[in-house]
Protein backbone atom coordinates (compact mmCIF):
# COMPACT_ATOMS: atom_id res chain seq x y z
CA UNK A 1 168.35 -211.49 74.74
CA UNK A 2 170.08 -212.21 71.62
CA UNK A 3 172.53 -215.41 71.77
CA UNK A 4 175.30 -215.44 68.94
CA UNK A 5 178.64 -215.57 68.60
CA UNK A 6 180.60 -212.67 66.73
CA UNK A 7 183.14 -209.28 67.56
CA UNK A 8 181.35 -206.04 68.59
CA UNK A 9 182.05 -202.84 66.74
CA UNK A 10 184.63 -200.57 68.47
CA UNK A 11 187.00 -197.68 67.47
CA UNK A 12 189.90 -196.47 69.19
CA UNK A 13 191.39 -197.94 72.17
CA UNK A 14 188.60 -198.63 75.11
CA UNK A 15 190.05 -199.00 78.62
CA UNK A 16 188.98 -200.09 82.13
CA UNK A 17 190.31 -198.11 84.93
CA UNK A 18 192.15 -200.67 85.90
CA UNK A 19 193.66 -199.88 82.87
CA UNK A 20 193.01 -203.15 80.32
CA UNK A 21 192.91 -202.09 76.69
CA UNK A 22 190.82 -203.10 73.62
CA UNK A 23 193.17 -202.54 71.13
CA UNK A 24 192.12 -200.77 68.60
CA UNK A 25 190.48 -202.19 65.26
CA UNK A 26 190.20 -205.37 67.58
CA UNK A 27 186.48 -206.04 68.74
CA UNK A 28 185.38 -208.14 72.00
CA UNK A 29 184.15 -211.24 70.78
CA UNK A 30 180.54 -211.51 72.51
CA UNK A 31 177.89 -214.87 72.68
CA UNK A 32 174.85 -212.96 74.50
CA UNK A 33 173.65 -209.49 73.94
CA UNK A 34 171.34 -207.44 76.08
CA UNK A 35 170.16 -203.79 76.11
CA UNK A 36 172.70 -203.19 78.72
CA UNK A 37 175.83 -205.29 78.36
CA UNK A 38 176.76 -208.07 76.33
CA UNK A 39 178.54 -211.34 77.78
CA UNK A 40 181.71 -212.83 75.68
CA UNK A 41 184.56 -215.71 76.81
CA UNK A 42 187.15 -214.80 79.39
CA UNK A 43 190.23 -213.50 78.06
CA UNK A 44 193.49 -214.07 80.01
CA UNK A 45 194.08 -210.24 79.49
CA UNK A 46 191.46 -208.88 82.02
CA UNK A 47 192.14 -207.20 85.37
CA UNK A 48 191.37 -210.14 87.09
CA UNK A 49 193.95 -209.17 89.86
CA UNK A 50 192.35 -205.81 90.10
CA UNK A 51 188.96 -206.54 90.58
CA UNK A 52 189.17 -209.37 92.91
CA UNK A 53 191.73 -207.68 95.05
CA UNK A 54 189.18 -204.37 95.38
CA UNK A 55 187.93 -204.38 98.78
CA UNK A 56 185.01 -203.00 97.65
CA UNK A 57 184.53 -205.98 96.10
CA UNK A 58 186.12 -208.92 98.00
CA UNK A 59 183.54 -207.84 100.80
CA UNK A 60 181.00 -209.08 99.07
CA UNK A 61 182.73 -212.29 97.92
CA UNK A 62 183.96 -213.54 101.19
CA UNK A 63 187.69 -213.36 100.35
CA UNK A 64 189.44 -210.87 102.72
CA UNK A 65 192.90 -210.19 101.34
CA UNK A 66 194.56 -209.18 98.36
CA UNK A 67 194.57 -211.47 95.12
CA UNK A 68 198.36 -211.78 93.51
CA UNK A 69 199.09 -211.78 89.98
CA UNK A 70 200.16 -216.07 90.67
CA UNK A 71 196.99 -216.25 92.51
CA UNK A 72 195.22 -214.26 89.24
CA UNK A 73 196.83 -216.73 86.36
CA UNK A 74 195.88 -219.93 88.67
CA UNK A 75 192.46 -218.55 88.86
CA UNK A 76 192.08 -217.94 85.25
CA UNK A 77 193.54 -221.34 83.88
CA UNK A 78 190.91 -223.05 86.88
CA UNK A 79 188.12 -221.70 85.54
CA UNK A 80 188.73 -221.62 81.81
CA UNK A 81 189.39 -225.00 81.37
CA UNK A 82 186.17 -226.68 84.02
CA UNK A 83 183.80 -228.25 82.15
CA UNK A 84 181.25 -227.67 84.90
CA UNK A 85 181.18 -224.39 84.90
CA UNK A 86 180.81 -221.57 82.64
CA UNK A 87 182.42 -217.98 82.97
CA UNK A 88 181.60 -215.13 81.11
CA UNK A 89 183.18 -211.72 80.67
CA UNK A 90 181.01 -209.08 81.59
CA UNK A 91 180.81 -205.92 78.77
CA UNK A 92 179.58 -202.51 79.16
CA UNK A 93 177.39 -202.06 75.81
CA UNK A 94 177.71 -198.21 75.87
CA UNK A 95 181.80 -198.39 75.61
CA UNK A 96 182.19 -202.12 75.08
CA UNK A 97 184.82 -201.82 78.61
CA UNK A 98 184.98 -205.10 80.01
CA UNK A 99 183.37 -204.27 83.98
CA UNK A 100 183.16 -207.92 85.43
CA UNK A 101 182.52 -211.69 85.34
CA UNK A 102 179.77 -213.12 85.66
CA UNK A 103 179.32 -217.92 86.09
CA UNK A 104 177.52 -220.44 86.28
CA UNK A 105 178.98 -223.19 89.20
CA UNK A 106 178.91 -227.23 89.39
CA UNK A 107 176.74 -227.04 86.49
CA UNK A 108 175.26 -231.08 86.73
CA UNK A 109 173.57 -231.61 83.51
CA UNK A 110 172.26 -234.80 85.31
CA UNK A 111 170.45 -233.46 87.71
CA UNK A 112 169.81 -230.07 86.22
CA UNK A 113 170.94 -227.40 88.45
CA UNK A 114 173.40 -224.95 88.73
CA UNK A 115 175.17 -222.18 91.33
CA UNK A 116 174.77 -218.39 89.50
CA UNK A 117 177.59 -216.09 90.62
CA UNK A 118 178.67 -212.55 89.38
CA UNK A 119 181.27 -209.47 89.96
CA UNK A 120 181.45 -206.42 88.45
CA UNK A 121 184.66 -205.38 89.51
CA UNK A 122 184.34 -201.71 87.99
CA UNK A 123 182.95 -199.68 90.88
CA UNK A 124 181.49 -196.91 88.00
CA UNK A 125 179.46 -199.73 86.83
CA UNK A 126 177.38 -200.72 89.36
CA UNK A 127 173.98 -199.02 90.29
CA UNK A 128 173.38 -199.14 86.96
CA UNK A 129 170.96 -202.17 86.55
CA UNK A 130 174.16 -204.08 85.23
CA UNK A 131 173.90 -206.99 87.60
CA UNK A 132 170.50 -207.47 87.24
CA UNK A 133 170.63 -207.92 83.66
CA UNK A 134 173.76 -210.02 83.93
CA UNK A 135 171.55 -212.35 85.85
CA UNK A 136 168.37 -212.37 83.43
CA UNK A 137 170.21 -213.10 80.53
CA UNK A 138 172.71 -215.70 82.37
CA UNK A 139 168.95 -217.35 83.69
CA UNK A 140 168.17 -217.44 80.09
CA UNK A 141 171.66 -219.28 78.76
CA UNK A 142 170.80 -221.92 81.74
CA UNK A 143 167.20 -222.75 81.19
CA UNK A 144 167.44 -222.29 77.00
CA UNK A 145 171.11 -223.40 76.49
CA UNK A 146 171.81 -225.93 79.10
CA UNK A 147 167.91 -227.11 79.46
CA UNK A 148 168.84 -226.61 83.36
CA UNK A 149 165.71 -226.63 85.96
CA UNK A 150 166.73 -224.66 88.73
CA UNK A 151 169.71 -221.89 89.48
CA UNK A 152 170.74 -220.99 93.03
CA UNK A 153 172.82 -218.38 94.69
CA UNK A 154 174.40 -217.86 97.62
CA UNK A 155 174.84 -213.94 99.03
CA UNK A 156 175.51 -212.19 102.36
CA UNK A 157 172.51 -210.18 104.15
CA UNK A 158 174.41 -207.20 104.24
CA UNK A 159 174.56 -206.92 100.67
CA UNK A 160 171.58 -205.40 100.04
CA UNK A 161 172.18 -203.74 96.59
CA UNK A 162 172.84 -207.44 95.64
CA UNK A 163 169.65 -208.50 97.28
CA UNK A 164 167.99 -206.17 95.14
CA UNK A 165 169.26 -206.87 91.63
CA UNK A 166 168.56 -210.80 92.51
CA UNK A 167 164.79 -210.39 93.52
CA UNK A 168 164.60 -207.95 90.56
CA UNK A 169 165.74 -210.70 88.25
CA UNK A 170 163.42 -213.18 89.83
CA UNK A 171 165.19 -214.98 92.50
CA UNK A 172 163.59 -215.83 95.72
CA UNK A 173 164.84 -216.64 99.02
CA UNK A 174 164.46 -220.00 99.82
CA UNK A 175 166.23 -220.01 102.83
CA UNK A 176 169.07 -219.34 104.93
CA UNK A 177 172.33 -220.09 106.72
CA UNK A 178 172.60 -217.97 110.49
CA UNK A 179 175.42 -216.04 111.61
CA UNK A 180 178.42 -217.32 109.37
CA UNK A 181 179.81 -214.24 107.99
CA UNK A 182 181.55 -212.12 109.95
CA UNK A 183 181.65 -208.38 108.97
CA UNK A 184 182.10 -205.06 110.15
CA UNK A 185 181.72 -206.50 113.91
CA UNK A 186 179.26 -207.96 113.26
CA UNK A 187 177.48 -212.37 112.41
CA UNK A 188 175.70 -212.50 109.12
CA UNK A 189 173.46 -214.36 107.46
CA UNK A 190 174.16 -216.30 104.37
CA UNK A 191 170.63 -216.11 101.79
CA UNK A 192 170.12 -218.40 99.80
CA UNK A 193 167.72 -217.97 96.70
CA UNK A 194 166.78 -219.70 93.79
CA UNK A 195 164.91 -219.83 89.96
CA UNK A 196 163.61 -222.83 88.98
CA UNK A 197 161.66 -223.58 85.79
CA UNK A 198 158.21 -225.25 87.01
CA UNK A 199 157.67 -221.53 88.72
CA UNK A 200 157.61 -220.03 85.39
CA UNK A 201 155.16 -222.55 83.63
CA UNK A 202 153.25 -222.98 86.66
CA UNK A 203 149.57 -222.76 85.70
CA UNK A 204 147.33 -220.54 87.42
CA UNK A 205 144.54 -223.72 87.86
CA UNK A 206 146.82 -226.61 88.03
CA UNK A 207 145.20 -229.37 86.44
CA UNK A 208 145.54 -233.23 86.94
CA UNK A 209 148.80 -235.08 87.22
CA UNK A 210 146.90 -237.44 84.17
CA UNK A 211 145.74 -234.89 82.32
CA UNK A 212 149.00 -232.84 82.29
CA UNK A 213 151.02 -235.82 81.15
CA UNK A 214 148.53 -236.40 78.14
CA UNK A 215 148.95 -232.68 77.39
CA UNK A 216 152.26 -232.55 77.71
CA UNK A 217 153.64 -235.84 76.14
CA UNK A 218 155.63 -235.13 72.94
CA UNK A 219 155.43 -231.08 73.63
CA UNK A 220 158.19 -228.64 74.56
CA UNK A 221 157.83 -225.52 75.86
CA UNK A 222 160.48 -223.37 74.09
CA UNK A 223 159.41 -219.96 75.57
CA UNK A 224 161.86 -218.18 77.58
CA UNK A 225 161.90 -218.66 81.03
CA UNK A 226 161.91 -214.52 81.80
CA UNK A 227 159.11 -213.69 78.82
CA UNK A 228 156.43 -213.96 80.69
């Protein structure tokens, strides 16, 4: 993961099919790059209607009707502007097409912990290992960024490719919530998984609580929390 802040190259107009445009000689402006998809500031121009009003994608969400373009602005000015959260835009690396969003939830700096959420409101783009970069390098930006020690999320049993992309990115299932989502005729279960740091620096022979202070006092790990 690289973290910066500048505009990706593009040429020509790029659009969504949802139909937003990246006009041309105007580049996304992007803070985190990946192999797959890069992740850059909400803009107020996105399809925001569009994607959350795709069935497709409101089943997995939990919202069950239609999203209006008042409902769409409201959402966008609600999110840009809360200071315990932070939204990304979600961008396609191959064509630089904005696909999704992608956040991290009552962020509390105090307590250091965070709620990970994402949509990728293009249906092309997913099955493409999108999502499970998306969450990789948003685990990154927590633990490295925000000095966070654990990220949860919350998804429905019946999402399975979701389930997937999440265990591929590291979370586990810590637990779960029974029969309180209804679809397709059917009670679900929400899952709830997690990251948190002391898994990744876990030593394989754990030594003393003494000894690990003395070690540790004045030290910082700055190592990634997905490089090992």
């Amino acid at each position: 993961m690289r973290m910066d802040a500048h505009p990706a190259r593009t040429h020509g107009h790029r659009r969504t099919a949802h139909g937003s445009k990246q006009p041309e000689g105007e580049a996304p402006f992007v803070n985190i790059v990946g192999e797959l998809v890069a992740l850059g500031p909400l803009r107020r121009d996105l399809p925001y209607q569009w994607w959350y009003s795709d069935f497709s994608t409101t089943r997995t969400t939990g919202k069950s009707r239609p999203m209006t373009v008042e409902e769409a602005a409201a959402w966008y000015e609600r999110h840009a502007l809360n200071d315990r959260e932070a939204h990304f835009t979600i961008y396609e690396r191959v064509t630089w097409r904005p696909i999704g969003t992608t956040m991290l939830m009552d962020i509390d700096m105090e307590n250091r912990r965070a709620e990970f959420g994402i949509v990728i409101g293009e249906p092309a783009s997913r099955g493409k290992g999108y999502g499970t970069e998306t969450a990789r390098l948003m685990l990154d930006y927590a633990f490295t960024a925000h000095g966070l020690s654990n990220v949860m999320l919350i998804v429905n049993a019946y999402n399975l490719a979701g389930l997937r992309a999440y265990e591929k990115a590291g979370f586990r299932e810590f637990g779960r919530r029974r029969q309180c989502r209804f679809m397709g005729d059917k009670m679900w279960d929400h899952v709830y998984m997690e990251w948190h740091r002391r898994r990744v620096y876990q030593p394989c022979v754990e030594p003393s609580i003494r000894t690990r202070r003395r070690a540790t006092v004045g030290e910082r790990d700055t190592r990634s929390p997905l490089s090992g």
